[in-house]
N, C-alpha and C. Protein backbone atom coordinates (compact mmCIF):
# COMPACT_ATOMS: atom_id res chain seq x y z
N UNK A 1 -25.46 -19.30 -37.36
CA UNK A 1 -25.04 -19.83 -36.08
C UNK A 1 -25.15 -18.72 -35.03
N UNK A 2 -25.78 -19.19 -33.76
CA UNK A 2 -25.61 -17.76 -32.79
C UNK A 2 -24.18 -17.92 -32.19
N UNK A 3 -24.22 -16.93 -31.56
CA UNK A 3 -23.05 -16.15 -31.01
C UNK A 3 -23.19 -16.06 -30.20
N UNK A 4 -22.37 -16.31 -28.96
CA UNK A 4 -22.93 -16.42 -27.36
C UNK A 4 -22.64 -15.35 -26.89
N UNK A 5 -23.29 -14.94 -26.09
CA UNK A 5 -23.38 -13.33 -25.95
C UNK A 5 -22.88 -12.86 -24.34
N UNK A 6 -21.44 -13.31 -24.29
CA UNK A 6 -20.82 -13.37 -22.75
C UNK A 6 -21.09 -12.27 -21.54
N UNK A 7 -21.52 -11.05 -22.29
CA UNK A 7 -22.21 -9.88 -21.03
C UNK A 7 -23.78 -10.64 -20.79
N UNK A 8 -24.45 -11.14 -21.55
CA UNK A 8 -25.73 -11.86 -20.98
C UNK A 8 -25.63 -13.29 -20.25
N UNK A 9 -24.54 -14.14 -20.63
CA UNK A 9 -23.92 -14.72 -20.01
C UNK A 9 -24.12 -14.44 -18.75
N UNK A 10 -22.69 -13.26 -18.23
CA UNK A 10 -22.51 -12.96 -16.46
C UNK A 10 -23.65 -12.41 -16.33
N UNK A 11 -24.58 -11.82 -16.46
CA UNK A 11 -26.23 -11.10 -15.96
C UNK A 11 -27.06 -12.15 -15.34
N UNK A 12 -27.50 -13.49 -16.45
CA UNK A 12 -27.59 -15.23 -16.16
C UNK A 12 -27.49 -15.32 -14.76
N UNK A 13 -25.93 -15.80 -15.05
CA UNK A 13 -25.15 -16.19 -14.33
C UNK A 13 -25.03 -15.46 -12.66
N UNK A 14 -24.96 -14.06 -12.42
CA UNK A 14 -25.55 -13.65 -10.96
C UNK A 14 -26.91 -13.67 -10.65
N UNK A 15 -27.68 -13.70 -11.87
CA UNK A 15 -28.95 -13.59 -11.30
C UNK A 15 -29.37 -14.67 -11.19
N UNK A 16 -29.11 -15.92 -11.29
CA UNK A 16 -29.94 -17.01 -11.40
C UNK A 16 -28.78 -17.81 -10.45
N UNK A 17 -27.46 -18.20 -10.57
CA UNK A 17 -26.76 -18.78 -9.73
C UNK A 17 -26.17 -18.28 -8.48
N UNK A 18 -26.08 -16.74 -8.08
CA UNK A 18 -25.86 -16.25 -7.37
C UNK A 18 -25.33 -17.00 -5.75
N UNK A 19 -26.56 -17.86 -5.77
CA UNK A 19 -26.52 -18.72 -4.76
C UNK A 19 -25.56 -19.77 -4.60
N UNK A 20 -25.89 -20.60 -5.62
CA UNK A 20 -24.96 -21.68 -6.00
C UNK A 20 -23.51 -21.85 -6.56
N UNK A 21 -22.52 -21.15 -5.61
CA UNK A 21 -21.32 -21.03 -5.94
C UNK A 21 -20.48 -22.40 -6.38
N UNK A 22 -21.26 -23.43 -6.29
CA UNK A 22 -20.82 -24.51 -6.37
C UNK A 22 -20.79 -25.08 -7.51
N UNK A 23 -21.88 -23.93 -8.83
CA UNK A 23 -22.11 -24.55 -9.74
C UNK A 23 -21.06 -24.35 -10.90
N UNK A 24 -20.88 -25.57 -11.63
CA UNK A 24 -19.79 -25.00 -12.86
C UNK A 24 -20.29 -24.05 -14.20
N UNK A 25 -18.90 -23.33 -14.22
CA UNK A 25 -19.44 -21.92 -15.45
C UNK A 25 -20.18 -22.90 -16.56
N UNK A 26 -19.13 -24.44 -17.25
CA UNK A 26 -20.26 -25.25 -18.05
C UNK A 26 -21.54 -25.41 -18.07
N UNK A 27 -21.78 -25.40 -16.87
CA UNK A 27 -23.18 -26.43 -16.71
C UNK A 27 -24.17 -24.76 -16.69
N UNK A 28 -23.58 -23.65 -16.24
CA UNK A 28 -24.54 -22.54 -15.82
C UNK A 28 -23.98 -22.06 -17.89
N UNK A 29 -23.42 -22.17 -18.71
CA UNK A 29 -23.65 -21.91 -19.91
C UNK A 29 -24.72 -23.03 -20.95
N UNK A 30 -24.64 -24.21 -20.02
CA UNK A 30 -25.62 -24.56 -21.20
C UNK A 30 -26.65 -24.22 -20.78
N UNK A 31 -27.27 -24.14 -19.12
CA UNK A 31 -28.53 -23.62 -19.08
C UNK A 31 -28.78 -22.38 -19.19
N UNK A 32 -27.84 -21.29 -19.65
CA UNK A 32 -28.04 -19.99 -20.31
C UNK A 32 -28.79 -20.27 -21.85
N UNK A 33 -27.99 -21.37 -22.29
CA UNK A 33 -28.11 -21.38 -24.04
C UNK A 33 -29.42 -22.24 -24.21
N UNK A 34 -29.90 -22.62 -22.89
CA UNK A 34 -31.45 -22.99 -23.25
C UNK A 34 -32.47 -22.25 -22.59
N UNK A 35 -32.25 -21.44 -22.05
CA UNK A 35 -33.41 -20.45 -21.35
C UNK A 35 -33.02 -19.14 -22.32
N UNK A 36 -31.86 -18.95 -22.50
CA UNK A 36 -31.64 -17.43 -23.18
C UNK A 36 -32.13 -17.59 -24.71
N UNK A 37 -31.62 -17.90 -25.11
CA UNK A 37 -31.72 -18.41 -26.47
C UNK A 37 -32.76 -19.52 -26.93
N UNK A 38 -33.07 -19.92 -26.40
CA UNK A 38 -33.77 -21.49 -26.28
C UNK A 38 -33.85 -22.66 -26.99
N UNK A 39 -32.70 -23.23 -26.90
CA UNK A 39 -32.37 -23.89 -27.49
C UNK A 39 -32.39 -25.25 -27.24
N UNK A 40 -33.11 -26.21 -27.59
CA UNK A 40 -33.79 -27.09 -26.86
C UNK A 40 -32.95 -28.85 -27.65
N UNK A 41 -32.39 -28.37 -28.61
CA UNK A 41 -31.39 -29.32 -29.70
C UNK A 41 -30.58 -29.75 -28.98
N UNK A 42 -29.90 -30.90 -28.45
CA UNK A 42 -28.38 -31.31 -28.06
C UNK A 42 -27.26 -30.50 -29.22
N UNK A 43 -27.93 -31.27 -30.83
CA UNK A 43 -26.92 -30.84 -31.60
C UNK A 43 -26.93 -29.59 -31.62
N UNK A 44 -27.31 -28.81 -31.30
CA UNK A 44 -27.75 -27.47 -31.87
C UNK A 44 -26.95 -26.90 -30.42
N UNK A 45 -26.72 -27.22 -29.24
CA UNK A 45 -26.17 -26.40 -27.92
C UNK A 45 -24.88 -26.91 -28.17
N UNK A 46 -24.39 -28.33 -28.72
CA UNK A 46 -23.12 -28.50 -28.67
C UNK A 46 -22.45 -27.74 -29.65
N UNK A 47 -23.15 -27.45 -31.45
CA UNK A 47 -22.51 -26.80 -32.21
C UNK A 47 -22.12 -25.57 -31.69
N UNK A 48 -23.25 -25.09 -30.89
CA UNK A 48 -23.01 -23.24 -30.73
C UNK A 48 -21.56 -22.99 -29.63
N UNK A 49 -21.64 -24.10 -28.81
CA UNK A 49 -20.66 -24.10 -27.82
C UNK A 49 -18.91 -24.10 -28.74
N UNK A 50 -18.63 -25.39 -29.62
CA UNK A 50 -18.09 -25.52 -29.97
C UNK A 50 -17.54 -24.48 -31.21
N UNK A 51 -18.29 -23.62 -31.16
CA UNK A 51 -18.23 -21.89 -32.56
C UNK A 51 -17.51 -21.35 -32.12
N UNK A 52 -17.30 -21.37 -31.04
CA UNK A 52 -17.16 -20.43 -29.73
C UNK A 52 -15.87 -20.25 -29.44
N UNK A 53 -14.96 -19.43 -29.14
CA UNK A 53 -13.40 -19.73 -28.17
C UNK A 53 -13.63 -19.93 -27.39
N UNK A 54 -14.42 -19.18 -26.42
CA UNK A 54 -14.20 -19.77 -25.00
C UNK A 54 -14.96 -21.20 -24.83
N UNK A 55 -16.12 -21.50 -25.44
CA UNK A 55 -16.57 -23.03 -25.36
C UNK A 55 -15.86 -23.83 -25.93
N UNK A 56 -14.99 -23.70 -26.67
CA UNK A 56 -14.26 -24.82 -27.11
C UNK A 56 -13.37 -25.09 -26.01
N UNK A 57 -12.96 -24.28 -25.40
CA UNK A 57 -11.89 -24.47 -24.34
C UNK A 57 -12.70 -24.94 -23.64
N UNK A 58 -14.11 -24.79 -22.83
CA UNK A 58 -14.60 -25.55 -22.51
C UNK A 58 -14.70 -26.72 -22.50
N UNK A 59 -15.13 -27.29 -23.73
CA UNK A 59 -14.95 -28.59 -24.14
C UNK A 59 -14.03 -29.68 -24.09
N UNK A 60 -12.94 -28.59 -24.60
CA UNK A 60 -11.19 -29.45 -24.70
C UNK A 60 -11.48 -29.72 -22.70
N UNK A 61 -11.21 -29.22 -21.82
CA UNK A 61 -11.20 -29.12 -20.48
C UNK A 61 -12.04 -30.64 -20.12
N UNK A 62 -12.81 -31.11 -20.65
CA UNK A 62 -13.88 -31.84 -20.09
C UNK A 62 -13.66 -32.96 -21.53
N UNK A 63 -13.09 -33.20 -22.21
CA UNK A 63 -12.68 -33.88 -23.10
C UNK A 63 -14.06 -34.38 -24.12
N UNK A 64 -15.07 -33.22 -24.38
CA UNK A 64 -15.72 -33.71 -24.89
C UNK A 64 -15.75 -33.34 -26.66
N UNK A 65 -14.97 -34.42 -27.20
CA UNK A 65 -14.79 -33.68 -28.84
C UNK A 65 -15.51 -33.96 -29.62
N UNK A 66 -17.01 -34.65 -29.48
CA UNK A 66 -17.82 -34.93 -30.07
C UNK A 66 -19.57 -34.78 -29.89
N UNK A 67 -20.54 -35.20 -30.61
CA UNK A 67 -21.55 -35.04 -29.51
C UNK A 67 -21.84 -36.03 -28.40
N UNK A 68 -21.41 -37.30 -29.12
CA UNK A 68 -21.58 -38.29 -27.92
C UNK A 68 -21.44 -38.44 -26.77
N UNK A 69 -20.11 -38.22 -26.16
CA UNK A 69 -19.62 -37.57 -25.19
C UNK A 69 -20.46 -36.39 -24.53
N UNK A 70 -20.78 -35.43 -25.12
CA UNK A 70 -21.87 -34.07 -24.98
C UNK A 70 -23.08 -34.15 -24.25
N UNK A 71 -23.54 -35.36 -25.18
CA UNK A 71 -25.17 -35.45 -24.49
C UNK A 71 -24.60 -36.64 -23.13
N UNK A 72 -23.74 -37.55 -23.07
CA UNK A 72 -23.56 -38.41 -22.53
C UNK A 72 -23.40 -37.23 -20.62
N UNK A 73 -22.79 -36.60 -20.95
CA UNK A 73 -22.28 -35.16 -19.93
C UNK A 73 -23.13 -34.75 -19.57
N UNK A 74 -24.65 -34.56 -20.20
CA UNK A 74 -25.63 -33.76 -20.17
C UNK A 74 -26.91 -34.52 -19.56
N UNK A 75 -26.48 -35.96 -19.53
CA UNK A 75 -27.36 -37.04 -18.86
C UNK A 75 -27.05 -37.30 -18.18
N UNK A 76 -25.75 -37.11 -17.74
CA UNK A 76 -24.80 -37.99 -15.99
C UNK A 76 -25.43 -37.82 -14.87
N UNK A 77 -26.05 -37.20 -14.57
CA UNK A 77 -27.09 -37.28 -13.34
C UNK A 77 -28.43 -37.63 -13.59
N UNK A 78 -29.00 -38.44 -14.67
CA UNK A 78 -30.30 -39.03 -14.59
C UNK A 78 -30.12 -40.67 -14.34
N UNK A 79 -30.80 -40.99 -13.32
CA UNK A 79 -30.33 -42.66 -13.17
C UNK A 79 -31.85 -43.22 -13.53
N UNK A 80 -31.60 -44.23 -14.49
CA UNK A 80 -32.76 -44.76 -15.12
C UNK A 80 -33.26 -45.79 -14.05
């Protein structure tokens, strides 16, 4: 299982969102865990999140205790 690697995390995170103060630490960690790591799996970004202390708290926060919920979170802005 990887290990999320929270100093590459904040590096990410100013260099790429810098701008976008608006964006949530969630949403700027999963697109860390698919550009850094590349991880292109739903199951595979929700397990690594959920390994995690601080992503689990994540999770609990946003009530997502499963994957369903997960990918459902991860689609909320595509309108078919």
């Amino acid at each position: 299982m990887i290990e999320i690697n929270w100093e590459e995390f904040k590096l990410h995170k100013q260099a790429k969102f810098l701008k976008e103060n608006d964006k949530d630490n969630f949403d700027i960690l999963i697109d860390f865990l698919r550009s850094y790591y590349k991880i292109t799996s739903v199951n595979e970004i929700f397990d690594t999140i959920s390994q995690d202390e601080v992503g689990k708290l994540m999770l609990q926060k946003r009530e997502l205790t499963d994957i369903e919920p997960f990918e459902k979170y991860l689609y909320k802005d595509i309108k078919f």
